[in-house]
PDB file of N, CA and C in Angstrom:
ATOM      1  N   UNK A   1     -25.279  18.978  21.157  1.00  0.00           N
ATOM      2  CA  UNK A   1     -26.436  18.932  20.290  1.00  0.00           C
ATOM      3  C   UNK A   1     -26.974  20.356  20.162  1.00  0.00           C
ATOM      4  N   UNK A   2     -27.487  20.904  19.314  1.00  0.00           N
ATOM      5  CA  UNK A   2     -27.912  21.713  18.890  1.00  0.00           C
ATOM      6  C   UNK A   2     -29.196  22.265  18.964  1.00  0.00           C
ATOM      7  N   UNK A   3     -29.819  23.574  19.758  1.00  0.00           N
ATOM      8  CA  UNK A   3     -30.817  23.848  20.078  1.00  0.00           C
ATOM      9  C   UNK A   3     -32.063  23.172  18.598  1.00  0.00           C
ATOM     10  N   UNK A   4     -31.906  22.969  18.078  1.00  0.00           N
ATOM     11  CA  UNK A   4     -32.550  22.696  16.801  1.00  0.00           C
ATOM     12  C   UNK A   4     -32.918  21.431  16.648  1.00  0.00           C
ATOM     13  N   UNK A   5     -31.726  20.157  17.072  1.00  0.00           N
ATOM     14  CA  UNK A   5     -31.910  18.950  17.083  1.00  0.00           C
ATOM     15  C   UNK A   5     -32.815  18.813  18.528  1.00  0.00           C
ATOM     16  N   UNK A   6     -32.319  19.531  19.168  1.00  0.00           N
ATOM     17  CA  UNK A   6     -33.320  19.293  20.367  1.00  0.00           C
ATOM     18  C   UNK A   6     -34.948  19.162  20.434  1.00  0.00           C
ATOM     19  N   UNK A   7     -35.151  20.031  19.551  1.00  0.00           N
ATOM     20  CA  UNK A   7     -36.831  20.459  19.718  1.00  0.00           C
ATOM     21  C   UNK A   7     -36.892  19.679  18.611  1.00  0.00           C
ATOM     22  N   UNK A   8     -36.478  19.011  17.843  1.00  0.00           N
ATOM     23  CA  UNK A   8     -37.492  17.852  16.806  1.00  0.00           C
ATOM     24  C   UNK A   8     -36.549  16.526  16.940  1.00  0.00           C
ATOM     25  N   UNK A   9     -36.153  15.765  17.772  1.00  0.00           N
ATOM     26  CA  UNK A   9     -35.682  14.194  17.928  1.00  0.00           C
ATOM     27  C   UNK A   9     -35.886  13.616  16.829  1.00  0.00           C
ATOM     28  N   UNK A  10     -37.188  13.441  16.197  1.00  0.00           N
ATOM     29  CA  UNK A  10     -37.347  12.649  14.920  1.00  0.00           C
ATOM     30  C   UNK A  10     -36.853  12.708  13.441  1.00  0.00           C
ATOM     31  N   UNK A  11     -35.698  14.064  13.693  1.00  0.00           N
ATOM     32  CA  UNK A  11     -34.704  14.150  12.437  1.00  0.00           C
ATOM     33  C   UNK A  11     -33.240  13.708  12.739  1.00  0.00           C
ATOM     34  N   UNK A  12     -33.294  13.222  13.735  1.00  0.00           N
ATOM     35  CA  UNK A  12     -31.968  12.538  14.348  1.00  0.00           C
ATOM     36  C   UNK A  12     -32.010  11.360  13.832  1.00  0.00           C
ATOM     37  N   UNK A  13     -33.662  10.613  13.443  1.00  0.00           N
ATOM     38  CA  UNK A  13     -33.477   9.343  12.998  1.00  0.00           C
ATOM     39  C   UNK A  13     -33.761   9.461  11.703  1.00  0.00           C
ATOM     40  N   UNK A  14     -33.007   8.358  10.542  1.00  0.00           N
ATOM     41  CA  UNK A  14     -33.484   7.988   9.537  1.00  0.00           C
ATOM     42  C   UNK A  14     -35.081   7.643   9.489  1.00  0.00           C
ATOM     43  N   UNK A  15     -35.756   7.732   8.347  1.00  0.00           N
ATOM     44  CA  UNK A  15     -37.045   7.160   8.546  1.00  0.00           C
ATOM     45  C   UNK A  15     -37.106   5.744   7.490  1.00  0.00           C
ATOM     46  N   UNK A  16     -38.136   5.119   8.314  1.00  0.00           N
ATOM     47  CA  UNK A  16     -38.251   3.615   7.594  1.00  0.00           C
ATOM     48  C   UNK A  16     -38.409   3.382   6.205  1.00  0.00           C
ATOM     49  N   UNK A  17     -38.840   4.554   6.070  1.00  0.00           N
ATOM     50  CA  UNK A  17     -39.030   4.651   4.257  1.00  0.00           C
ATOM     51  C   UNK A  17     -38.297   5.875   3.555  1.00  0.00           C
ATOM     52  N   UNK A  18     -36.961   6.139   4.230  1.00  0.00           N
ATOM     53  CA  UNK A  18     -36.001   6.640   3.650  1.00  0.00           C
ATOM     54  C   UNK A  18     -35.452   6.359   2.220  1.00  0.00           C
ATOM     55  N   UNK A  19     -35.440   4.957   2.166  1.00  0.00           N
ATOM     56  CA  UNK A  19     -34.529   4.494   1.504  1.00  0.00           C
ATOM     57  C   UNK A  19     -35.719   3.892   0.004  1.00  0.00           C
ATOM     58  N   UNK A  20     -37.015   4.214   0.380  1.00  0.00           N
ATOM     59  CA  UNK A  20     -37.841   4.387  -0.613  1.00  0.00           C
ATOM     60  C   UNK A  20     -37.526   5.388  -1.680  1.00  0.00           C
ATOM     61  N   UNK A  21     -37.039   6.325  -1.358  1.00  0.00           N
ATOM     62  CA  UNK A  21     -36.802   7.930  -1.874  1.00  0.00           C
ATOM     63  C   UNK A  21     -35.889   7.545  -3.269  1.00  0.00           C
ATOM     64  N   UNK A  22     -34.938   6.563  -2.811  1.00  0.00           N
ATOM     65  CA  UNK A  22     -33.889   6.529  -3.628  1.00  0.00           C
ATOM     66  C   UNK A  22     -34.275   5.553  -4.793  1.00  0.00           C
ATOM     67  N   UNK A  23     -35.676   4.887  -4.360  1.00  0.00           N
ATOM     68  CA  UNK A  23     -35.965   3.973  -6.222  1.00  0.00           C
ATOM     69  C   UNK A  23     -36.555   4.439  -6.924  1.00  0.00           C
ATOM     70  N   UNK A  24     -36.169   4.590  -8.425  1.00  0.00           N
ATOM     71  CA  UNK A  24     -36.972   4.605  -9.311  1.00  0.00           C
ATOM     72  C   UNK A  24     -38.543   4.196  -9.162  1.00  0.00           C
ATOM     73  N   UNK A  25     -39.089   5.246  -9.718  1.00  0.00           N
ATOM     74  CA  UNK A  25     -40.676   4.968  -9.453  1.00  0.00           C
ATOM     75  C   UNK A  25     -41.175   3.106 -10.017  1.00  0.00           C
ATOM     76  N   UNK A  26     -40.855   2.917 -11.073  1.00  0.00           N
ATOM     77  CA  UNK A  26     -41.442   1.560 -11.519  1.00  0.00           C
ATOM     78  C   UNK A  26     -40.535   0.421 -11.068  1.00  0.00           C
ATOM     79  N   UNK A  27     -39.680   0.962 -10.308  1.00  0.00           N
ATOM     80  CA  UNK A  27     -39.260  -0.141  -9.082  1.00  0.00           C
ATOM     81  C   UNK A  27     -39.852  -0.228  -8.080  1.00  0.00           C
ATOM     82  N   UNK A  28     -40.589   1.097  -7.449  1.00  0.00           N
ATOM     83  CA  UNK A  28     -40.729   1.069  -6.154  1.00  0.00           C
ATOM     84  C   UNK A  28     -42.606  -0.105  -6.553  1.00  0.00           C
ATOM     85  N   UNK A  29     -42.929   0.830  -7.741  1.00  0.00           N
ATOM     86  CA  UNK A  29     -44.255  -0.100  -7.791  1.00  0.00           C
ATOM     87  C   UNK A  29     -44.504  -1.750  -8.022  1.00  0.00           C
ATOM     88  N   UNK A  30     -43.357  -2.335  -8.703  1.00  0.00           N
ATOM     89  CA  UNK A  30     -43.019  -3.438  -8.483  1.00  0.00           C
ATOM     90  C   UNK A  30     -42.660  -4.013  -7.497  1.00  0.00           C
ATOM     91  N   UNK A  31     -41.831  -3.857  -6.605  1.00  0.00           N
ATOM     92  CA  UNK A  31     -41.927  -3.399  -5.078  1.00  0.00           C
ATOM     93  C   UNK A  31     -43.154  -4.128  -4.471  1.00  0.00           C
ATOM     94  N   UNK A  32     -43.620  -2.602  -4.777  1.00  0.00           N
ATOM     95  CA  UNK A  32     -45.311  -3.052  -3.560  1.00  0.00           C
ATOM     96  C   UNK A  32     -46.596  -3.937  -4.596  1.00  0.00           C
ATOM     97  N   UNK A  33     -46.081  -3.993  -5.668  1.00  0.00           N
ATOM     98  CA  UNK A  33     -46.923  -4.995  -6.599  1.00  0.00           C
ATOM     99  C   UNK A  33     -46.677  -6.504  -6.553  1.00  0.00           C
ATOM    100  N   UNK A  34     -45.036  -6.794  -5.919  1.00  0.00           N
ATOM    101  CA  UNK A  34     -45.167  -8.286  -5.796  1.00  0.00           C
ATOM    102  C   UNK A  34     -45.315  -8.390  -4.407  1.00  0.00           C
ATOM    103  N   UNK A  35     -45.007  -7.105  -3.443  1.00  0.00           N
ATOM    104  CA  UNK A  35     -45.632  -7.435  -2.051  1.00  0.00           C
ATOM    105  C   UNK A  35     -47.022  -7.331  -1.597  1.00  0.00           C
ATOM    106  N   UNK A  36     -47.772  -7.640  -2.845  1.00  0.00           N
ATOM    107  CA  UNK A  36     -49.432  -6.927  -1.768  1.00  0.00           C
ATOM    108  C   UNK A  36     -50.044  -8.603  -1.697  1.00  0.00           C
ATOM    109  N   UNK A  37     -50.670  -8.110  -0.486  1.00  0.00           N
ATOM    110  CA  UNK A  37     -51.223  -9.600   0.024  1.00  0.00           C
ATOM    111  C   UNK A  37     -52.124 -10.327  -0.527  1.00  0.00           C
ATOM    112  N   UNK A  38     -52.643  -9.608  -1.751  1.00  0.00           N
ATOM    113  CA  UNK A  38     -53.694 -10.271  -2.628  1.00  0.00           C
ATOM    114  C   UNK A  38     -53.053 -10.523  -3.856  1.00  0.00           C
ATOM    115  N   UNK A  39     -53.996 -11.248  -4.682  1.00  0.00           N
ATOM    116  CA  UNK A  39     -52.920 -11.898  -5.762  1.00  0.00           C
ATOM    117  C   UNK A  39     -53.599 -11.667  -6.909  1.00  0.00           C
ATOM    118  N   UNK A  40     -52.516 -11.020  -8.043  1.00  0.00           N
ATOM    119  CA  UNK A  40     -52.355 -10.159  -8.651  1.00  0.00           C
ATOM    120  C   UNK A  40     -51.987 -10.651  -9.982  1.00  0.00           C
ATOM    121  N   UNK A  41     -52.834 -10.323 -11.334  1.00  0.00           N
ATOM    122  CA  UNK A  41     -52.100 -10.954 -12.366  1.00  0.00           C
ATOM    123  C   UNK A  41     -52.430 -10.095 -13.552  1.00  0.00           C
ATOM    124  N   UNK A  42     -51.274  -9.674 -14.329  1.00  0.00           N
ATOM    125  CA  UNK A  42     -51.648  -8.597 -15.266  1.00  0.00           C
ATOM    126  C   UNK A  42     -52.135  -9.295 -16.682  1.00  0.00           C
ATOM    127  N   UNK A  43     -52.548  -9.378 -17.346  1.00  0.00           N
ATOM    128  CA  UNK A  43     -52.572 -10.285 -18.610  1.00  0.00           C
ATOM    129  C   UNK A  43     -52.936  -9.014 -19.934  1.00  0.00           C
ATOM    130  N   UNK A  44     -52.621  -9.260 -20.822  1.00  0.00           N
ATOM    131  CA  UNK A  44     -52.499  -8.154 -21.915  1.00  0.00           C
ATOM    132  C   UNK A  44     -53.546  -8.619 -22.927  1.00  0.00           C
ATOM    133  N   UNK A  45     -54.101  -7.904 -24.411  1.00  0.00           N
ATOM    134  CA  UNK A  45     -54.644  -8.468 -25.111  1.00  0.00           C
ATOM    135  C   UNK A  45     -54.354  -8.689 -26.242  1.00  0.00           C
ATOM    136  N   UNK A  46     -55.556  -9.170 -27.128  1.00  0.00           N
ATOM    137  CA  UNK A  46     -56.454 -10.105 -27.265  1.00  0.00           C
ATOM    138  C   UNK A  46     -56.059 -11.090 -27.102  1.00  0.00           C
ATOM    139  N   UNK A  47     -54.993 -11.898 -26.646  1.00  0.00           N
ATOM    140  CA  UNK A  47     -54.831 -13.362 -26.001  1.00  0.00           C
ATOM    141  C   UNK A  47     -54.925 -13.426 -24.757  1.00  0.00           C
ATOM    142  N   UNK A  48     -54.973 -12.314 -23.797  1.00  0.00           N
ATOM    143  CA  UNK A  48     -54.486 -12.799 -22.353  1.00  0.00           C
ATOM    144  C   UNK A  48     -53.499 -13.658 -22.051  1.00  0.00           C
ATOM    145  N   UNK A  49     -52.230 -12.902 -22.475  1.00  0.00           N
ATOM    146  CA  UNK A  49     -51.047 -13.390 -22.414  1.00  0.00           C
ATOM    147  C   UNK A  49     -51.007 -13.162 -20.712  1.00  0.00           C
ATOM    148  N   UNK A  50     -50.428 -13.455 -19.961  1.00  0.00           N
ATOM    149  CA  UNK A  50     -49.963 -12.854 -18.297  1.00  0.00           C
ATOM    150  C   UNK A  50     -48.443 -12.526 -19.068  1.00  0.00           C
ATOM    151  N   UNK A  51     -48.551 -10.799 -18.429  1.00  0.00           N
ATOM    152  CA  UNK A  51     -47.066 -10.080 -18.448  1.00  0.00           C
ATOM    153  C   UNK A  51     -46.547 -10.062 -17.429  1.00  0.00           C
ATOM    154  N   UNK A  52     -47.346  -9.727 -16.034  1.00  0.00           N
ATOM    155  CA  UNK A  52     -46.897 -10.088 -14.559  1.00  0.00           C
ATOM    156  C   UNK A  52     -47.992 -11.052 -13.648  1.00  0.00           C
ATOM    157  N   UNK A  53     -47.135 -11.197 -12.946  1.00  0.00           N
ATOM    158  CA  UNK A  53     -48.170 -12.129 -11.470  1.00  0.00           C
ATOM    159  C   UNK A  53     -47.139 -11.685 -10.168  1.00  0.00           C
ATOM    160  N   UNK A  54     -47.749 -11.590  -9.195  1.00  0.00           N
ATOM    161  CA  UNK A  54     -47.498 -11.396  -7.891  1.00  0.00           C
ATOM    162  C   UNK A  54     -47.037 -12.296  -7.129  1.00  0.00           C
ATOM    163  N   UNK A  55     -46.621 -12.490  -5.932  1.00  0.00           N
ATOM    164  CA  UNK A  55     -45.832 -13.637  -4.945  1.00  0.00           C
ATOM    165  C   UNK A  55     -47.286 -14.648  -5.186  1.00  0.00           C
ATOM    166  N   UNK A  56     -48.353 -13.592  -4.434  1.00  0.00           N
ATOM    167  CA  UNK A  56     -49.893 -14.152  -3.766  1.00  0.00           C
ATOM    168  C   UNK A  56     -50.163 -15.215  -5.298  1.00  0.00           C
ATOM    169  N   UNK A  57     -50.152 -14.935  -6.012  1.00  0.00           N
ATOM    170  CA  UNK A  57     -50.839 -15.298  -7.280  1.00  0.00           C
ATOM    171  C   UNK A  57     -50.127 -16.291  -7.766  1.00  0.00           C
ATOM    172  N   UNK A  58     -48.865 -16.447  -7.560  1.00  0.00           N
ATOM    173  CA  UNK A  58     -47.311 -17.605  -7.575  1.00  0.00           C
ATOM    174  C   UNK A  58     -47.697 -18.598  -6.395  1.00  0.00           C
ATOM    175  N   UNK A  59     -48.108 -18.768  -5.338  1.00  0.00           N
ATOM    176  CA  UNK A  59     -48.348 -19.254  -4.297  1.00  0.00           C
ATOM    177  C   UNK A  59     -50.026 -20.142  -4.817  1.00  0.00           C
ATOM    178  N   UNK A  60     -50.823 -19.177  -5.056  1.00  0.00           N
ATOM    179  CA  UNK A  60     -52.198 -19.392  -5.324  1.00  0.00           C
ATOM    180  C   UNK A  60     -52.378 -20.825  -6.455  1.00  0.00           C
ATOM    181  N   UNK A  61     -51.484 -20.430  -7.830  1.00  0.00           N
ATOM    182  CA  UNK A  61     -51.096 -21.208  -8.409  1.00  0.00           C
ATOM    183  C   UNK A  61     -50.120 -22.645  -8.708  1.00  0.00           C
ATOM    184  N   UNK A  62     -49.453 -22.516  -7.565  1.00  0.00           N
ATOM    185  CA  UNK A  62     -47.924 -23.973  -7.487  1.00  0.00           C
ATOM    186  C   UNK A  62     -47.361 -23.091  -7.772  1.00  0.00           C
ATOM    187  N   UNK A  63     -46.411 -22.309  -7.787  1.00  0.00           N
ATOM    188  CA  UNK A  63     -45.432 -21.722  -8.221  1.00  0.00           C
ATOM    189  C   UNK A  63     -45.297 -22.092  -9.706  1.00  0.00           C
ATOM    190  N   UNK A  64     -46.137 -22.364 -10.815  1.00  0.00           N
ATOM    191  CA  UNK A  64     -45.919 -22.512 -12.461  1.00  0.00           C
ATOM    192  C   UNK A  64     -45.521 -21.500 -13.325  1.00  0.00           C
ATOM    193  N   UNK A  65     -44.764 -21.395 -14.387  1.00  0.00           N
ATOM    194  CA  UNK A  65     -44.548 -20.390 -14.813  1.00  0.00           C
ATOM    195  C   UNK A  65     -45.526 -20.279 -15.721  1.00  0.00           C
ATOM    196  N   UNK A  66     -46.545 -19.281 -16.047  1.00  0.00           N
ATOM    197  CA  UNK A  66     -47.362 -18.571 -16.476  1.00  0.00           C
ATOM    198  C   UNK A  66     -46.626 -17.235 -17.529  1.00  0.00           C
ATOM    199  N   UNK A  67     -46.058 -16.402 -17.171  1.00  0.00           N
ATOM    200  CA  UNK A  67     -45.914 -15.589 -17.526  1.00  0.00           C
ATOM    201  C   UNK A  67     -44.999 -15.665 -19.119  1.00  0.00           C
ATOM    202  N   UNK A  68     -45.982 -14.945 -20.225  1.00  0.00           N
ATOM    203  CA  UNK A  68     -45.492 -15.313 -21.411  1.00  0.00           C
ATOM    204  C   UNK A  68     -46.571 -16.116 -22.288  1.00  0.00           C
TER     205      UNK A  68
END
């Protein structure tokens, strides 16, 4: 091992959100938009169509399809 790896251990490991790096941004936000623990529903206008809903908000509701 290498005087270098020595004095910082924590580049020996991958990090947990390594593999964040590699998505596209409006993946990664979809991502953490159907994972957030509150429930979430986008709706557009003047009808308030719903374009998205979240797990929380799928759960909240019966699982119905809404969207559209």
């Amino acid at each position: 091992m290498s005087k270098t790896e020595q004095g910082r251990p924590e580049a020996a490991k991958p990090s947990p959100l390594a593999a964040l790096d590699i998505l596209p941004e409006h993946e990664l936000l979809a991502l953490m938009f159907d994972q957030a623990p509150g429930f979430i529903a986008l709706l557009s206008e003047p009808d308030h169509v719903f374009q998205l809903t979240n797990a929380a908000f799928q759960h909240l509701i019966g699982q119905r399809q809404v969207i559209g």
